[in-house]
Protein backbone atom coordinates (compact mmCIF):
# COMPACT_ATOMS: atom_id res chain seq x y z
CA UNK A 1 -81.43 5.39 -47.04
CA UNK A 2 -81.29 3.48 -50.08
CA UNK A 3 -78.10 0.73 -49.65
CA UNK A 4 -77.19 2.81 -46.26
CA UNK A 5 -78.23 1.88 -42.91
CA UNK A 6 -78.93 4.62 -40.53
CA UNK A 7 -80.04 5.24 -37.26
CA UNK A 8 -82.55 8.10 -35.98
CA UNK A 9 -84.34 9.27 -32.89
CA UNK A 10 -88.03 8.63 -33.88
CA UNK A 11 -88.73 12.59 -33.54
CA UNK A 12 -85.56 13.35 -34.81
CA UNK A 13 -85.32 12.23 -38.44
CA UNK A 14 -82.88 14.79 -40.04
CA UNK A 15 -79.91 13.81 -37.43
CA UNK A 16 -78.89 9.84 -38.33
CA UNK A 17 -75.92 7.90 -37.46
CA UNK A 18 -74.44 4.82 -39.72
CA UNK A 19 -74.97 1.88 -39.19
CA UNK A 20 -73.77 -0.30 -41.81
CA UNK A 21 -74.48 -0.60 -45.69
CA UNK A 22 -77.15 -3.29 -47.41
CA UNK A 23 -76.27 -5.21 -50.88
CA UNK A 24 -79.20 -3.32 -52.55
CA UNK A 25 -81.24 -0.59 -52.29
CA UNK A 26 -83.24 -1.85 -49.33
CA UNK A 27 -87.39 -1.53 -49.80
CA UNK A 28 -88.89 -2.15 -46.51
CA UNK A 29 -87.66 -3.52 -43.00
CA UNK A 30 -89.10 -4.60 -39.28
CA UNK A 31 -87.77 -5.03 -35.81
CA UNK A 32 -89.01 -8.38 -34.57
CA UNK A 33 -87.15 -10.52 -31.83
CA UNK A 34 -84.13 -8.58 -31.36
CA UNK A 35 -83.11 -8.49 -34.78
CA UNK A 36 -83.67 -6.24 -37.85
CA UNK A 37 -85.30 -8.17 -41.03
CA UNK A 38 -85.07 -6.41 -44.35
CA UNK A 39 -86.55 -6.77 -48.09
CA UNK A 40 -85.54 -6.13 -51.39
CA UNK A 41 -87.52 -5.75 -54.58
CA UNK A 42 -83.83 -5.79 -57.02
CA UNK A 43 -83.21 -9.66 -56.24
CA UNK A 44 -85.77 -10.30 -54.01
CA UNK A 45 -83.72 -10.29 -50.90
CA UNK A 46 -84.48 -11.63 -47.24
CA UNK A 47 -81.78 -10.20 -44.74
CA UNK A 48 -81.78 -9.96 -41.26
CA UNK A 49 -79.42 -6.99 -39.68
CA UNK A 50 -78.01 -6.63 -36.15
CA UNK A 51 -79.27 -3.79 -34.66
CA UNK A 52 -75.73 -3.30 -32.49
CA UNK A 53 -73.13 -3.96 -34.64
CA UNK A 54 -75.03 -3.69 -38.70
CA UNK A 55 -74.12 -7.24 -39.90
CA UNK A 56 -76.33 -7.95 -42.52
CA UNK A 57 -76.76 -11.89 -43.28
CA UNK A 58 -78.90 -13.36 -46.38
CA UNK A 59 -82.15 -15.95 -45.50
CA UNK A 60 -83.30 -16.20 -49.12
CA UNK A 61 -83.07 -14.96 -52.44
CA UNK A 62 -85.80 -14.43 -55.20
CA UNK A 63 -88.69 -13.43 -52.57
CA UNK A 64 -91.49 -11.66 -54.13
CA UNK A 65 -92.34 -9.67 -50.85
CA UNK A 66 -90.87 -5.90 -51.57
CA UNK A 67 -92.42 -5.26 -48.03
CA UNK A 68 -92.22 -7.08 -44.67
CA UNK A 69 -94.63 -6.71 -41.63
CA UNK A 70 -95.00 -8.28 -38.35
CA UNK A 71 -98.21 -8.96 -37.02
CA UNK A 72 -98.49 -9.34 -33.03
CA UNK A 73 -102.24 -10.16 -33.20
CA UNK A 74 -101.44 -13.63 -34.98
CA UNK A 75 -97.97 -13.75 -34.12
CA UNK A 76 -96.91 -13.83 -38.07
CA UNK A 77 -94.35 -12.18 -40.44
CA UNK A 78 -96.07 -10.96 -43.71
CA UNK A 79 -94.80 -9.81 -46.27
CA UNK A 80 -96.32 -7.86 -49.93
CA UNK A 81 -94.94 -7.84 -53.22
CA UNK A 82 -95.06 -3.97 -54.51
CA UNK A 83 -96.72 -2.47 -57.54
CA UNK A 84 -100.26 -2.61 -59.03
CA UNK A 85 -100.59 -6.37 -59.04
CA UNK A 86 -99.53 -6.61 -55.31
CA UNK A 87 -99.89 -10.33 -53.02
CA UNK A 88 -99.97 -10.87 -49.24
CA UNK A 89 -97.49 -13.53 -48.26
CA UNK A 90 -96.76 -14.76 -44.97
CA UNK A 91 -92.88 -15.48 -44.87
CA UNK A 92 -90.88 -17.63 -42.69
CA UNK A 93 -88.23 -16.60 -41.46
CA UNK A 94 -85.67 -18.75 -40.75
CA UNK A 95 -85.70 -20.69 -44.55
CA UNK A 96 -87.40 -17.19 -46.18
CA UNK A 97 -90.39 -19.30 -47.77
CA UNK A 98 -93.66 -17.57 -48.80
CA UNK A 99 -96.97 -18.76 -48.85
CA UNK A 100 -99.73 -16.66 -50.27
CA UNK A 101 -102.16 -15.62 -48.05
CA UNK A 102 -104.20 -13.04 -51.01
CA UNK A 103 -103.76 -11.28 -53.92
CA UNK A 104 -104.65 -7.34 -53.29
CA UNK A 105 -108.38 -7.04 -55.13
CA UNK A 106 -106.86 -3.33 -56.42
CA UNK A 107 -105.03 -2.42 -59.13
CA UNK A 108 -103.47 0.45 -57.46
CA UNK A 109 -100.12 0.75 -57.12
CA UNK A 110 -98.36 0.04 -53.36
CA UNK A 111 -95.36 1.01 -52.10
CA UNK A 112 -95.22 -0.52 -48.40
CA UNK A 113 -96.70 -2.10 -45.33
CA UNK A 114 -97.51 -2.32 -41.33
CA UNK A 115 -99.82 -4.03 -39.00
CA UNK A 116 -100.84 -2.70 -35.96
CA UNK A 117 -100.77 -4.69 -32.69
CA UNK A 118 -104.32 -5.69 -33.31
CA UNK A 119 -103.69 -7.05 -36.58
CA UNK A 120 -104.80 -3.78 -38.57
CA UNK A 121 -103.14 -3.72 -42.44
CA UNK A 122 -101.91 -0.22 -43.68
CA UNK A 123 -100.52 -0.12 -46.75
CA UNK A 124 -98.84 2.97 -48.88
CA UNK A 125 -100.86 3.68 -52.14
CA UNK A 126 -99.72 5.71 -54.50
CA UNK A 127 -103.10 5.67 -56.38
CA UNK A 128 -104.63 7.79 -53.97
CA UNK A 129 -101.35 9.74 -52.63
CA UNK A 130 -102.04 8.36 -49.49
CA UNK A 131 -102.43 5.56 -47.01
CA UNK A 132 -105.18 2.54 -47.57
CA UNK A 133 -106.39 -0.29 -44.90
CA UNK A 134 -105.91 -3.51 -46.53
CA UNK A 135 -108.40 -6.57 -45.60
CA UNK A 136 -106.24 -9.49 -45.32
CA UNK A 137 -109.16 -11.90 -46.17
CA UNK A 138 -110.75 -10.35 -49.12
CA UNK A 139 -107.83 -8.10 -50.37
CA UNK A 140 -109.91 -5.20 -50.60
CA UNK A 141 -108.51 -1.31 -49.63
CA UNK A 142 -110.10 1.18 -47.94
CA UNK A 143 -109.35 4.67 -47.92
CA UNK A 144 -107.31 5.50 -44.51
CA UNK A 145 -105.87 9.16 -45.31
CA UNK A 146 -104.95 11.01 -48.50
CA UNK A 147 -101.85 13.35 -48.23
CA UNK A 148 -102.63 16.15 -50.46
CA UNK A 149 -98.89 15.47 -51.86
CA UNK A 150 -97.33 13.21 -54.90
CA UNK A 151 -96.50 10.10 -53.45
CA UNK A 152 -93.94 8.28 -55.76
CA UNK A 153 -90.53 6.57 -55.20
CA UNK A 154 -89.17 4.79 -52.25
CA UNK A 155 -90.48 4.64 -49.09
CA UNK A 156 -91.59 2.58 -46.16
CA UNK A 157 -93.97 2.34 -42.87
CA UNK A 158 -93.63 1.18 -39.20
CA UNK A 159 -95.32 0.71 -35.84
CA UNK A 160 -94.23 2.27 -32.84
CA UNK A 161 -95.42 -0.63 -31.16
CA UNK A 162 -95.59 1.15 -27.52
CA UNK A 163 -97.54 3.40 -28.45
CA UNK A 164 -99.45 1.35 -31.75
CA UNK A 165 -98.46 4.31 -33.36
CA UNK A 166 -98.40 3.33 -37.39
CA UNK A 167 -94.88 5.46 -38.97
CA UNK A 168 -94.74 6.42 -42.29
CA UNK A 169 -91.35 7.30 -43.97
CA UNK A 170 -93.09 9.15 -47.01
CA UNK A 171 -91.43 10.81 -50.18
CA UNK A 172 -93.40 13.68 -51.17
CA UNK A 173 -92.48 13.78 -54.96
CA UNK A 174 -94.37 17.24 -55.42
CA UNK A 175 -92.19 19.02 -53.04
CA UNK A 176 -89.18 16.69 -54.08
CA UNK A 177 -88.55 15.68 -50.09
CA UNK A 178 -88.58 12.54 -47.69
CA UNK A 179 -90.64 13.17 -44.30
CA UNK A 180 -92.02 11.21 -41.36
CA UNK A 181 -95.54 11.29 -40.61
CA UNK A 182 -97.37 9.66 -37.45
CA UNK A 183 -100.56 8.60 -38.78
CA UNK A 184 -103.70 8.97 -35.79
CA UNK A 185 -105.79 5.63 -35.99
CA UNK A 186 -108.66 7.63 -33.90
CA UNK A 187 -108.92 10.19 -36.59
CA UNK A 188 -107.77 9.14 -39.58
CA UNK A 189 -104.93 11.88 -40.35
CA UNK A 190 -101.35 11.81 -40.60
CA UNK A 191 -98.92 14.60 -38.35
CA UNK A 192 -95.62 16.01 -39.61
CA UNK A 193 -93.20 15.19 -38.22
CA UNK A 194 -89.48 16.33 -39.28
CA UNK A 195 -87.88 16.12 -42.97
CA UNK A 196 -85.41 13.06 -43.87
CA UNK A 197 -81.44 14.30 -45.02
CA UNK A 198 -82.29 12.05 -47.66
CA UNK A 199 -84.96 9.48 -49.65
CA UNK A 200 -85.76 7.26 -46.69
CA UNK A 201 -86.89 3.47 -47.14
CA UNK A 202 -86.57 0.29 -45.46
CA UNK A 203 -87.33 2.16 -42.13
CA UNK A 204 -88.11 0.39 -38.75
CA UNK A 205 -88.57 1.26 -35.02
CA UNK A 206 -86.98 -0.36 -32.44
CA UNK A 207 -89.68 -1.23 -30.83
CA UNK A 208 -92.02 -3.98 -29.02
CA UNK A 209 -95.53 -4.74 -28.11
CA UNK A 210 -95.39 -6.18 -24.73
CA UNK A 211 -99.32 -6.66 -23.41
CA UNK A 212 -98.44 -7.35 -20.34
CA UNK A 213 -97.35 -3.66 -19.89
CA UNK A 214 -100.27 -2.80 -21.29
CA UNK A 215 -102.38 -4.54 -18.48
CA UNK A 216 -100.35 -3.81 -15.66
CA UNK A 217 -102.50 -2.03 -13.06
CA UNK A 218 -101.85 1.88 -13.40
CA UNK A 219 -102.55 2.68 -9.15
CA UNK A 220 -101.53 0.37 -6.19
């Protein structure tokens, strides 16, 4: 929650535990390889955080990326600058350097970012109050799901990637509250479910897409 880190049971968002603090208000964040990697839009931050013990440690400085992604279907980091003239970056991790993969054919204005684990793009757009499905090749959105709230200040998504379940940490601005939907992929909705203590960004799950689970024969 903004420079706080915190720790939550994914159905459980109201109860958190500490974790350690950021040196900004952190924008977006993702769980890939063991280790936490966070954004910021103030300085344009890379960090990566330990998810046992909080130590936050600087890559780079002066990133555009306000949002950071990890995509299992190409086996890339992406990141997307925020606002109404938004870019796709891919980002590398270890030095923090971006290379621009597309410049978002929209003018709308976007607060965040996930893949799914077969390379689907969902970004939050506060032009529609809502989610969109970005097209990494042209740059064009697509209307996923629209709220029926004000969708304004910070905020963040991500992937239960057990389930390919897309997260989003949303701040309804009309009601003046921060709550976690599960959006359905299937159906094109988003599900309740519980209220943040406070204005929740830079949120991640701690989890992994493993296909060999996924294949693993069900009956022996």
């Amino acid at each position: 929650f903004d420079m706080a880190i915190n720790t939550f049971e994914l159905g459980n968002p109201a109860t958190t535990t500490s974790l350690g603090t950021a040196p900004e208000f952190l924008n977006s964040c993702e769980y890939i390889n063991d280790m936490y990697y966070g954004t910021t839009a103030t300085s344009g931050l890379l960090l990566s955080i330990d998810p046992s013990t909080g130590t936050v440690n600087q890559i780079a400085t002066g990133n555009h990326s306000g949002a950071i992604a990890y995509n299992p279907a190409d086996s890339l980091v992406y990141g997307l600058s925020l606002g109404s003239s938004a870019v796709l970056y891919t980002i590398d991790l270890t030095s923090g350097t971006e290379t621009q993969v597309v410049a978002v054919n929209s003018a709308n204005f976007l607060l965040g970012m996930t893949i799914t684990n077969d390379g689907r793009f969902f970004v939050i757009d506060a032009e529609i109050d809502g989610i969109s499905e970005l097209d990494p090749v042209s740059g064009d959105l697509s209307t996923f799901w629209v709220s029926g709230f004000n969708v304004n200040y910070g905020q963040d998504m991500a992937m239960d990637r057990e389930e390919n379940i897309p997260y989003w940490a949303a701040y309804n601005a009309t009601d003046g509250v921060s709550q976690l939907y599960a959006l359905d992929l299937d159906n094109n909705t988003g599900t309740m479910i519980g209220t943040f203590s406070s204005q929740a960004s830079g949120f991640a799950t701690q989890t992994i897409f493993n296909p060999d689970l996924a294949a693993a024969p069900t009956s022996f």
